[in-house]
PDB file of N, CA and C in Angstrom:
ATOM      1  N   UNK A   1       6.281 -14.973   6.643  1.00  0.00           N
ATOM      2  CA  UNK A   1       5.916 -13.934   5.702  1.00  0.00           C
ATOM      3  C   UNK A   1       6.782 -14.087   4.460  1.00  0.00           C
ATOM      4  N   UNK A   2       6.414 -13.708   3.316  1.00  0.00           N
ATOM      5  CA  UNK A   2       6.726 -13.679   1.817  1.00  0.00           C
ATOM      6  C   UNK A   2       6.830 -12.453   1.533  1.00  0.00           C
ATOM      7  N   UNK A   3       7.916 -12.367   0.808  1.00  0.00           N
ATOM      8  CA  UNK A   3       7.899 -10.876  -0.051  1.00  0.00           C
ATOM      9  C   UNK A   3       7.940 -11.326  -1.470  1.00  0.00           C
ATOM     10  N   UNK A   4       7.177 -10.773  -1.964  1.00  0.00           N
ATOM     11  CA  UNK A   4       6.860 -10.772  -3.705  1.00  0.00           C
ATOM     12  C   UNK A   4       7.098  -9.764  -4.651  1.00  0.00           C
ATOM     13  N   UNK A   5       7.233  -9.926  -5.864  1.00  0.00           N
ATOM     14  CA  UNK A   5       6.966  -9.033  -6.822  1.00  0.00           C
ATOM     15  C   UNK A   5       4.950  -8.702  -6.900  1.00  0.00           C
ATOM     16  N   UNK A   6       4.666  -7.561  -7.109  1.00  0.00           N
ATOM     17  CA  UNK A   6       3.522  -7.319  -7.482  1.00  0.00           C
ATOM     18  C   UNK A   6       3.120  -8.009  -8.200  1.00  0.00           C
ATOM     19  N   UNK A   7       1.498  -8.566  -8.429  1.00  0.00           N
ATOM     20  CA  UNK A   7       0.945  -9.242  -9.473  1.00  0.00           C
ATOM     21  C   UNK A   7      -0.543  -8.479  -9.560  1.00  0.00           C
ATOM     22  N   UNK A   8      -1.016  -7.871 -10.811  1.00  0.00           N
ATOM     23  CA  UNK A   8      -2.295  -7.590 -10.782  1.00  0.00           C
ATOM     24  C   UNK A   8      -3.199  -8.092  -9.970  1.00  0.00           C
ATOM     25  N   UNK A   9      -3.137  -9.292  -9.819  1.00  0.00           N
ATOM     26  CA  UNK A   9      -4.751  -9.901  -9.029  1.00  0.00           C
ATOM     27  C   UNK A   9      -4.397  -9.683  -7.761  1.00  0.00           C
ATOM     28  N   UNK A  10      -3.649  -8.365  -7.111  1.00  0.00           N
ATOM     29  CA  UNK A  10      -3.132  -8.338  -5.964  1.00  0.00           C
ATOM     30  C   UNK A  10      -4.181  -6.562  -5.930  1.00  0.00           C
ATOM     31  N   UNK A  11      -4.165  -6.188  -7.052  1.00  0.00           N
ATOM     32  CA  UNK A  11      -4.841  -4.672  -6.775  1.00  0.00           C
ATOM     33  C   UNK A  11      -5.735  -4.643  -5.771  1.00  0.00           C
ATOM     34  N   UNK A  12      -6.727  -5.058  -5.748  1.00  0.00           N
ATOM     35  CA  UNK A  12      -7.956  -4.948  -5.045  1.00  0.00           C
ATOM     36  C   UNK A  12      -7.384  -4.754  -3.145  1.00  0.00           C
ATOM     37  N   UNK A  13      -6.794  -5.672  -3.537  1.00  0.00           N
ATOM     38  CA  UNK A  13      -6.109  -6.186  -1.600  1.00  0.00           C
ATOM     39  C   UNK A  13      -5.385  -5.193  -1.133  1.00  0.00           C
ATOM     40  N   UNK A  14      -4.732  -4.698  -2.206  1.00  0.00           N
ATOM     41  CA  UNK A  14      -3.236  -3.595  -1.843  1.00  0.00           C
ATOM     42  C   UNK A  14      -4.711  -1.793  -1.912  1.00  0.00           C
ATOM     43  N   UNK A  15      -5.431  -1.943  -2.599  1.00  0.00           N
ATOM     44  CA  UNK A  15      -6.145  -0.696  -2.538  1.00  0.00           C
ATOM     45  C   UNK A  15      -6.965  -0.780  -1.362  1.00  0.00           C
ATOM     46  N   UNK A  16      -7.107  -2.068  -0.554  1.00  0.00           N
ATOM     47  CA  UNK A  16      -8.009  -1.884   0.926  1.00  0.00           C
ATOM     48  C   UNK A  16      -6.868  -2.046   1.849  1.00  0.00           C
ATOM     49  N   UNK A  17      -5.447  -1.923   1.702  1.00  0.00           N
ATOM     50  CA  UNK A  17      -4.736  -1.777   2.482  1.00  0.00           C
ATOM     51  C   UNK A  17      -4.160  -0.211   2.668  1.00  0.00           C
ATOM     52  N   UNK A  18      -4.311  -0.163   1.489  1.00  0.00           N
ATOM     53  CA  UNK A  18      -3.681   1.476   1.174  1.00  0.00           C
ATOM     54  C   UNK A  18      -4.860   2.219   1.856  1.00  0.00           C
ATOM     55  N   UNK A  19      -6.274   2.162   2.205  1.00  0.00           N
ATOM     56  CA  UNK A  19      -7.027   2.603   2.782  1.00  0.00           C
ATOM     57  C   UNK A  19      -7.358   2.777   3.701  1.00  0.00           C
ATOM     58  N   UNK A  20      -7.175   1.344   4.486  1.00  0.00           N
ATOM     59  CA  UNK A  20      -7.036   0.938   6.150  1.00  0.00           C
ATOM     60  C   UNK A  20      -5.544   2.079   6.720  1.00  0.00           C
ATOM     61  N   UNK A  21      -4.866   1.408   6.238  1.00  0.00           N
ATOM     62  CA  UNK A  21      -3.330   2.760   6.600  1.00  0.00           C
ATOM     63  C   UNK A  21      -3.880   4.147   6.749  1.00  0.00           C
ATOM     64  N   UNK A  22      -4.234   4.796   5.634  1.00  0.00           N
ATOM     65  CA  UNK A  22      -5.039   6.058   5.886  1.00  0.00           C
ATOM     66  C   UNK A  22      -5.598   6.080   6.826  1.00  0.00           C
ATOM     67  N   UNK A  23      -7.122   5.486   6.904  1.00  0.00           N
ATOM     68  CA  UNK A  23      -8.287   5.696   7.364  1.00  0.00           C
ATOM     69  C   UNK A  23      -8.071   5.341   9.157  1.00  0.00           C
ATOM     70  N   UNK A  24      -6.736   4.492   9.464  1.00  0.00           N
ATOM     71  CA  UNK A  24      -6.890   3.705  10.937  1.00  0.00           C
ATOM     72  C   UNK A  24      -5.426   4.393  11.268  1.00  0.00           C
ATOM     73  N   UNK A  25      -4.341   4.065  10.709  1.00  0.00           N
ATOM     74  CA  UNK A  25      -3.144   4.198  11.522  1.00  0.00           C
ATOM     75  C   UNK A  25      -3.093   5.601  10.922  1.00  0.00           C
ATOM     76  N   UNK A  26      -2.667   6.653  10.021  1.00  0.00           N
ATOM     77  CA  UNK A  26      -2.695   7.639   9.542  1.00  0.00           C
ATOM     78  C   UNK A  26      -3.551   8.801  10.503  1.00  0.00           C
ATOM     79  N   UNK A  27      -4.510   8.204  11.316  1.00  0.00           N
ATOM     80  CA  UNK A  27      -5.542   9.147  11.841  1.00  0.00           C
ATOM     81  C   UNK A  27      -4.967  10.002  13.375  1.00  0.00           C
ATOM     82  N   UNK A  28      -4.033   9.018  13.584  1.00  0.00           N
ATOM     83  CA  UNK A  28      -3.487   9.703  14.886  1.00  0.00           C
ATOM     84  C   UNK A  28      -2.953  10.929  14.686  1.00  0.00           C
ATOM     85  N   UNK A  29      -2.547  11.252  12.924  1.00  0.00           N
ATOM     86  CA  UNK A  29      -1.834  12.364  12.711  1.00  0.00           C
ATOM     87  C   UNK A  29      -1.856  13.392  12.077  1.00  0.00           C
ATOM     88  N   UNK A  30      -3.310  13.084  11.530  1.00  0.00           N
ATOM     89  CA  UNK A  30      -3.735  13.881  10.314  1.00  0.00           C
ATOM     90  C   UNK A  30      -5.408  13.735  10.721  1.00  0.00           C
ATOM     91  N   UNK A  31      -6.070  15.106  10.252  1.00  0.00           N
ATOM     92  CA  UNK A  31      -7.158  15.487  11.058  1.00  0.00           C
ATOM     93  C   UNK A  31      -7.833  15.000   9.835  1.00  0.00           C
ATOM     94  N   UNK A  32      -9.372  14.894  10.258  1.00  0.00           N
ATOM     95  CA  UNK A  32      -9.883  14.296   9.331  1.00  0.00           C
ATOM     96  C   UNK A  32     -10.561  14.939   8.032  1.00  0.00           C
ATOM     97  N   UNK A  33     -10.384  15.939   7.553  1.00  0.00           N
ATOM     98  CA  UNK A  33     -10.347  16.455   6.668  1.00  0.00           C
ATOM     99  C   UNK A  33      -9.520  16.224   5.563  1.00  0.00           C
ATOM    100  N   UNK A  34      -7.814  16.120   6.211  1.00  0.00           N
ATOM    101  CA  UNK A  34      -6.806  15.810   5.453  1.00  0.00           C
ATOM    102  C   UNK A  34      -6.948  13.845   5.138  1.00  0.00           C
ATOM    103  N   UNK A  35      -7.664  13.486   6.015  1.00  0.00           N
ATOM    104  CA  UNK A  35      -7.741  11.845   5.708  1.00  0.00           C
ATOM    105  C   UNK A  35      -8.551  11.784   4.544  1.00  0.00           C
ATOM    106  N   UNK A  36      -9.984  12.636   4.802  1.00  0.00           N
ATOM    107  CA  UNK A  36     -10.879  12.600   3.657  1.00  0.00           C
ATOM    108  C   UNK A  36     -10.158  13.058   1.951  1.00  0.00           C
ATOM    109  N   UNK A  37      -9.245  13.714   2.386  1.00  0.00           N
ATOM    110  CA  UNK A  37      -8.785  13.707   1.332  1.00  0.00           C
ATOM    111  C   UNK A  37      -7.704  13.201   0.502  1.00  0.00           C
ATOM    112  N   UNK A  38      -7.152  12.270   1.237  1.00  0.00           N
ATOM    113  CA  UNK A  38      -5.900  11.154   1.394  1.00  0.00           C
ATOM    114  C   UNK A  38      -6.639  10.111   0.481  1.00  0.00           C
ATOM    115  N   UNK A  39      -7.394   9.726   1.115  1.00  0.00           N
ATOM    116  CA  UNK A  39      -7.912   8.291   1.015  1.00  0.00           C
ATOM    117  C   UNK A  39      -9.217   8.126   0.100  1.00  0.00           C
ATOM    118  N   UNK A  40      -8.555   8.498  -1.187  1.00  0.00           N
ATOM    119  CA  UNK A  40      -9.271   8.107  -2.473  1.00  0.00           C
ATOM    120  C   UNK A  40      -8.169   7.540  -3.192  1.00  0.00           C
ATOM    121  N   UNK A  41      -8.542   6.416  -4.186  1.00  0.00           N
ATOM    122  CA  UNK A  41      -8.015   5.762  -5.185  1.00  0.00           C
ATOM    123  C   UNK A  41      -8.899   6.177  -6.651  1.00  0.00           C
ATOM    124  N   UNK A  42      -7.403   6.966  -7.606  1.00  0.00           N
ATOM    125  CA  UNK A  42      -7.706   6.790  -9.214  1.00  0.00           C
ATOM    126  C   UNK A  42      -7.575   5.547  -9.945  1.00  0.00           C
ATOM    127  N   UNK A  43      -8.324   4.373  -9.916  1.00  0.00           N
ATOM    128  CA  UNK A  43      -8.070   3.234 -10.316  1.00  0.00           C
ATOM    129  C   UNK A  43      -7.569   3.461 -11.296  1.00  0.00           C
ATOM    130  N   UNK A  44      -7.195   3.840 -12.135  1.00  0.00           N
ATOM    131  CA  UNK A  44      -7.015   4.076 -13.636  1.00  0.00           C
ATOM    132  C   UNK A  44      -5.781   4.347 -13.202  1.00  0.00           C
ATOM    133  N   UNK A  45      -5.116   5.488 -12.632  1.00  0.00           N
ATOM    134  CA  UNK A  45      -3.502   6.188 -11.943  1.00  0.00           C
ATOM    135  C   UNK A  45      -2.989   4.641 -11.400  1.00  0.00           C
ATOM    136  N   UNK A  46      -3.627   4.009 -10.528  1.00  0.00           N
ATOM    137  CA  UNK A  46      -2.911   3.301  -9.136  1.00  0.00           C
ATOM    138  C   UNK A  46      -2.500   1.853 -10.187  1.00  0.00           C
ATOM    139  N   UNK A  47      -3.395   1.748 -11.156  1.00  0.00           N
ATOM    140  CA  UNK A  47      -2.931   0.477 -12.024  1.00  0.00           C
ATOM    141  C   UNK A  47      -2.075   0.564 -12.340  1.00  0.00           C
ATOM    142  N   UNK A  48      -1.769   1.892 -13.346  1.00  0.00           N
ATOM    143  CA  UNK A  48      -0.654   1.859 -13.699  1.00  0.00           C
ATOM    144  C   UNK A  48       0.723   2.256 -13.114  1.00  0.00           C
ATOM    145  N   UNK A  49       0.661   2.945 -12.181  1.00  0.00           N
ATOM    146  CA  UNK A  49       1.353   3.451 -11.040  1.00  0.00           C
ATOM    147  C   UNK A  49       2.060   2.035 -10.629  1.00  0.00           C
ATOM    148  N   UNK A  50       0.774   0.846 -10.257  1.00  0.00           N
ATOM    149  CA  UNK A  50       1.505  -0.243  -9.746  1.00  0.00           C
ATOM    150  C   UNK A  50       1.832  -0.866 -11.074  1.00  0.00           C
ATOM    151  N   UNK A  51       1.771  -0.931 -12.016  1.00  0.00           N
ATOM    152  CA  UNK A  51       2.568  -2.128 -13.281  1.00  0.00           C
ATOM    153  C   UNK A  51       3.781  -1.445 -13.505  1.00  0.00           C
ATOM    154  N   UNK A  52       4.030  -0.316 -13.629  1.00  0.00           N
ATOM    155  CA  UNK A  52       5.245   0.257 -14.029  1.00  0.00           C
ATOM    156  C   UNK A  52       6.058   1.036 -13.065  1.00  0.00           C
ATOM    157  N   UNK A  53       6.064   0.413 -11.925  1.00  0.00           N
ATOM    158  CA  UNK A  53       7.055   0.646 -10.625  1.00  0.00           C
ATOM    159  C   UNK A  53       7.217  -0.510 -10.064  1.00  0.00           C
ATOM    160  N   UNK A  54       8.694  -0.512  -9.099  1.00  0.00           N
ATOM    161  CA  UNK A  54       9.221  -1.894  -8.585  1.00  0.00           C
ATOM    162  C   UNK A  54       8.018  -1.824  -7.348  1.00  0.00           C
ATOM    163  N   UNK A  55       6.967  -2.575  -7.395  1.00  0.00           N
ATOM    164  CA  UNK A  55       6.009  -2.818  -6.079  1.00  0.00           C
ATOM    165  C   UNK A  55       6.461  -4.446  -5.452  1.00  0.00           C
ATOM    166  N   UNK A  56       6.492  -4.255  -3.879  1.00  0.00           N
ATOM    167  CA  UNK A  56       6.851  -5.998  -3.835  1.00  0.00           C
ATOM    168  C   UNK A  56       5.546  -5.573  -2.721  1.00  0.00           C
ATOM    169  N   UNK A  57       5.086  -6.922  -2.219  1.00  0.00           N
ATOM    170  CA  UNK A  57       4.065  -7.091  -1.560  1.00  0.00           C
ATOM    171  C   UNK A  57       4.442  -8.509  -0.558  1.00  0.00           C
ATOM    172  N   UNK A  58       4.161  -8.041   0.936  1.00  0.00           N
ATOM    173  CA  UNK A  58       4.242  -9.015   1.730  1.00  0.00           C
ATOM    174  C   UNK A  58       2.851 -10.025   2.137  1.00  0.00           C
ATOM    175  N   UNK A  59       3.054 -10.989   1.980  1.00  0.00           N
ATOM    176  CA  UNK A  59       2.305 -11.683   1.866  1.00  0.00           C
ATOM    177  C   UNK A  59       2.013 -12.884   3.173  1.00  0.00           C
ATOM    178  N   UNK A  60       0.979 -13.179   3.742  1.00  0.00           N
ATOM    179  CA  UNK A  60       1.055 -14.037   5.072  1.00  0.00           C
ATOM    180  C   UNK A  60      -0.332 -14.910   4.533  1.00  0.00           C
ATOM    181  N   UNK A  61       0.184 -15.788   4.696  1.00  0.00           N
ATOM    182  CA  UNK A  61      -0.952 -16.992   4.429  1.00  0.00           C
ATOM    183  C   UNK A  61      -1.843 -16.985   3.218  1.00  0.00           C
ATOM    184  N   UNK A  62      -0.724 -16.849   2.414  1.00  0.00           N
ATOM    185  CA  UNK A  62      -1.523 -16.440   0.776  1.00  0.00           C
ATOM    186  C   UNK A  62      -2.412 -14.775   0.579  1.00  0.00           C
ATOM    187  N   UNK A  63      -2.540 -13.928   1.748  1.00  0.00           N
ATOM    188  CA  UNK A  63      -3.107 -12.848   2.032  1.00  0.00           C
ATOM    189  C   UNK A  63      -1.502 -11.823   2.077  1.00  0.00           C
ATOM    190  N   UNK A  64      -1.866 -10.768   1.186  1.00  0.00           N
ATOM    191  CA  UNK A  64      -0.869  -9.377   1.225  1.00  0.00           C
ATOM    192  C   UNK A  64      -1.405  -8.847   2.460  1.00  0.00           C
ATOM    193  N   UNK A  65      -0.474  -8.383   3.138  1.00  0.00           N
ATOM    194  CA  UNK A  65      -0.430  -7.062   4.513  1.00  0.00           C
ATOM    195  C   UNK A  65       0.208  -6.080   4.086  1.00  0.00           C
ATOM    196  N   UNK A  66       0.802  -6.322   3.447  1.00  0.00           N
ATOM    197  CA  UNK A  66       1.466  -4.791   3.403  1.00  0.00           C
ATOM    198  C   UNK A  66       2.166  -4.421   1.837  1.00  0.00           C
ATOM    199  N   UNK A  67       2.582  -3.632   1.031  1.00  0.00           N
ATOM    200  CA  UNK A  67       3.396  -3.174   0.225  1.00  0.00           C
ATOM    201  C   UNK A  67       4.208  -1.937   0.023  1.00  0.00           C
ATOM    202  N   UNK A  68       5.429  -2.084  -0.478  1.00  0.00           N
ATOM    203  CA  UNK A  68       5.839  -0.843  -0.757  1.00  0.00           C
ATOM    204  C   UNK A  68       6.268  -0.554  -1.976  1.00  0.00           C
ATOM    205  N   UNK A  69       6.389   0.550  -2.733  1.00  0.00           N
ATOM    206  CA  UNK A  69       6.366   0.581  -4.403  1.00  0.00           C
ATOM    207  C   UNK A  69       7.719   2.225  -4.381  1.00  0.00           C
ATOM    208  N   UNK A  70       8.520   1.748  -5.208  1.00  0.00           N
ATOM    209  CA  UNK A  70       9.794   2.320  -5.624  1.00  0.00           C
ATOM    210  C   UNK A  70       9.168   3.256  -6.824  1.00  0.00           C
ATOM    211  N   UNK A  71       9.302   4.343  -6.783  1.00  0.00           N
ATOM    212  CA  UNK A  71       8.822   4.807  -8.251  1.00  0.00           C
ATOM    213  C   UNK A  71       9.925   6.024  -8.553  1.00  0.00           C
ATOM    214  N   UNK A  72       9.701   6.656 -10.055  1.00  0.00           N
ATOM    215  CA  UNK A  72      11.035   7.661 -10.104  1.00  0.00           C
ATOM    216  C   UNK A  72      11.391   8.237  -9.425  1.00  0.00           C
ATOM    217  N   UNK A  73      12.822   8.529  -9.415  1.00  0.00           N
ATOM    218  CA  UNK A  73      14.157   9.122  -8.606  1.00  0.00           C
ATOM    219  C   UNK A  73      14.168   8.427  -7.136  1.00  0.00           C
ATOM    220  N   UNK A  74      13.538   7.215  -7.209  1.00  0.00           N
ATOM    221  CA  UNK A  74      14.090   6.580  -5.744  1.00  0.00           C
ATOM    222  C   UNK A  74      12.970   6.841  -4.559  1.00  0.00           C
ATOM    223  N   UNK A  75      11.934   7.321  -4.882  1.00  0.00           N
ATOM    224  CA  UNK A  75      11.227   7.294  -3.611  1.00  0.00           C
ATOM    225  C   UNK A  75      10.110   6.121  -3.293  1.00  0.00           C
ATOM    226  N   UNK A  76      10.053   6.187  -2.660  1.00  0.00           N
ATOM    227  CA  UNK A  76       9.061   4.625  -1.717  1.00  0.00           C
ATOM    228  C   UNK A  76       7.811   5.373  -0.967  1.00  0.00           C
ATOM    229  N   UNK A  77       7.135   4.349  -1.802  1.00  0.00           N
ATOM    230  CA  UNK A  77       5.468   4.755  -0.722  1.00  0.00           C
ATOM    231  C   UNK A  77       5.417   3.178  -0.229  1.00  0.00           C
ATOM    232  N   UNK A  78       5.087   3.155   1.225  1.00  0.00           N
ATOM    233  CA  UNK A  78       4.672   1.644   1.722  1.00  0.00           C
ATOM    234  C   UNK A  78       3.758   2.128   2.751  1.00  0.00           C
ATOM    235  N   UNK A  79       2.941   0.832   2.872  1.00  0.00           N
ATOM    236  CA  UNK A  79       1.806   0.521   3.498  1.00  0.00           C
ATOM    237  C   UNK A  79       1.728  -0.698   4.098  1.00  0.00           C
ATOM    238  N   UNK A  80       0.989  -0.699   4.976  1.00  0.00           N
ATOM    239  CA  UNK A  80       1.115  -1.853   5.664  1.00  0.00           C
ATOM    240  C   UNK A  80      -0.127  -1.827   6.602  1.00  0.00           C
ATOM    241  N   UNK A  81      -0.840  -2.818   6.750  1.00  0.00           N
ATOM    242  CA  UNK A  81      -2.187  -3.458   7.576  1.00  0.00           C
ATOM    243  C   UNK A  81      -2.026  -4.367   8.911  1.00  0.00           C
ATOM    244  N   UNK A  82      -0.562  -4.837   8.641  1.00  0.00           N
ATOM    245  CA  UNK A  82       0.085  -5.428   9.683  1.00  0.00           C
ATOM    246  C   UNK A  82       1.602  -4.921  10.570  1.00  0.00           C
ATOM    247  N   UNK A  83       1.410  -3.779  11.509  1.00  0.00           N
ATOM    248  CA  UNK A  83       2.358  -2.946  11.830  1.00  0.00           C
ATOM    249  C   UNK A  83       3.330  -3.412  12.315  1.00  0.00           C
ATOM    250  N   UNK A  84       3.453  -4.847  13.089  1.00  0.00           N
ATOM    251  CA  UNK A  84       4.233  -5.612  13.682  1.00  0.00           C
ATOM    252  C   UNK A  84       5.008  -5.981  12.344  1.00  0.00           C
ATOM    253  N   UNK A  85       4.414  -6.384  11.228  1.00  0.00           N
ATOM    254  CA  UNK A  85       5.844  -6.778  10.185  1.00  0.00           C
ATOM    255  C   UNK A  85       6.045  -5.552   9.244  1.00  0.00           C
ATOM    256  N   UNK A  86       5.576  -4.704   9.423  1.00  0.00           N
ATOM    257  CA  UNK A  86       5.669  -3.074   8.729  1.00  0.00           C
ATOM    258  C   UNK A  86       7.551  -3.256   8.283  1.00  0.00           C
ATOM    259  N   UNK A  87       8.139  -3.848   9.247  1.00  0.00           N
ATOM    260  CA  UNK A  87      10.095  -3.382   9.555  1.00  0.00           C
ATOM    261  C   UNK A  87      10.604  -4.497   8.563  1.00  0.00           C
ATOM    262  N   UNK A  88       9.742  -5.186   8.047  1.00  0.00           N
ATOM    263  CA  UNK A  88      10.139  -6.874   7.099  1.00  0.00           C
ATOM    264  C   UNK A  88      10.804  -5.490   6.011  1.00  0.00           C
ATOM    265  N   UNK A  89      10.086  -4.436   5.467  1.00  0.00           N
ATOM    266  CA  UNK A  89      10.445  -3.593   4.302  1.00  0.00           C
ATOM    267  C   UNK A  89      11.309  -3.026   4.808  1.00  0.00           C
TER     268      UNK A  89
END
């Protein structure tokens, strides 16, 4: 596995990961009402959200699994599609 800096042509991958998390692992804990309402993307927000925060992205066989993104005062949102390397972050 690779850890990277974010790169735009990574959006698409990191927004069906950020979804799968919701929609699959997220569900054990949150009823589905609260998922339905989790699991939308403001493409317009999440672009820029990801260009102007430290995002690194793990990467396995040229394919991202997972990311996590640093944004003001220090907090971290991460995601991950692959739970076994979820602990690489």
């Amino acid at each position: 596995m690779e850890i990277r800096k974010y790169k735009e042509s990574d959006f698409s991958a990191l927004c069906d990961i950020f979804l799968r998390s919701v929609k699959e692992t997220a569900s054990r804990d949150y009823s589905p009402a609260q998922i339905a309402a989790w699991a939308q993307i403001d493409t317009v927000r999440w672009r820029n959200k990801l260009a102007h925060s430290q995002t690194w992205v793990a990467v396995i066989n040229g394919q991202p699994v997972g990311f996590i993104t640093l944004i003001d005062g220090g907090y971290t949102q991460n995601n991950s599609s692959c739970r076994t390397k979820r602990s690489a972050f």
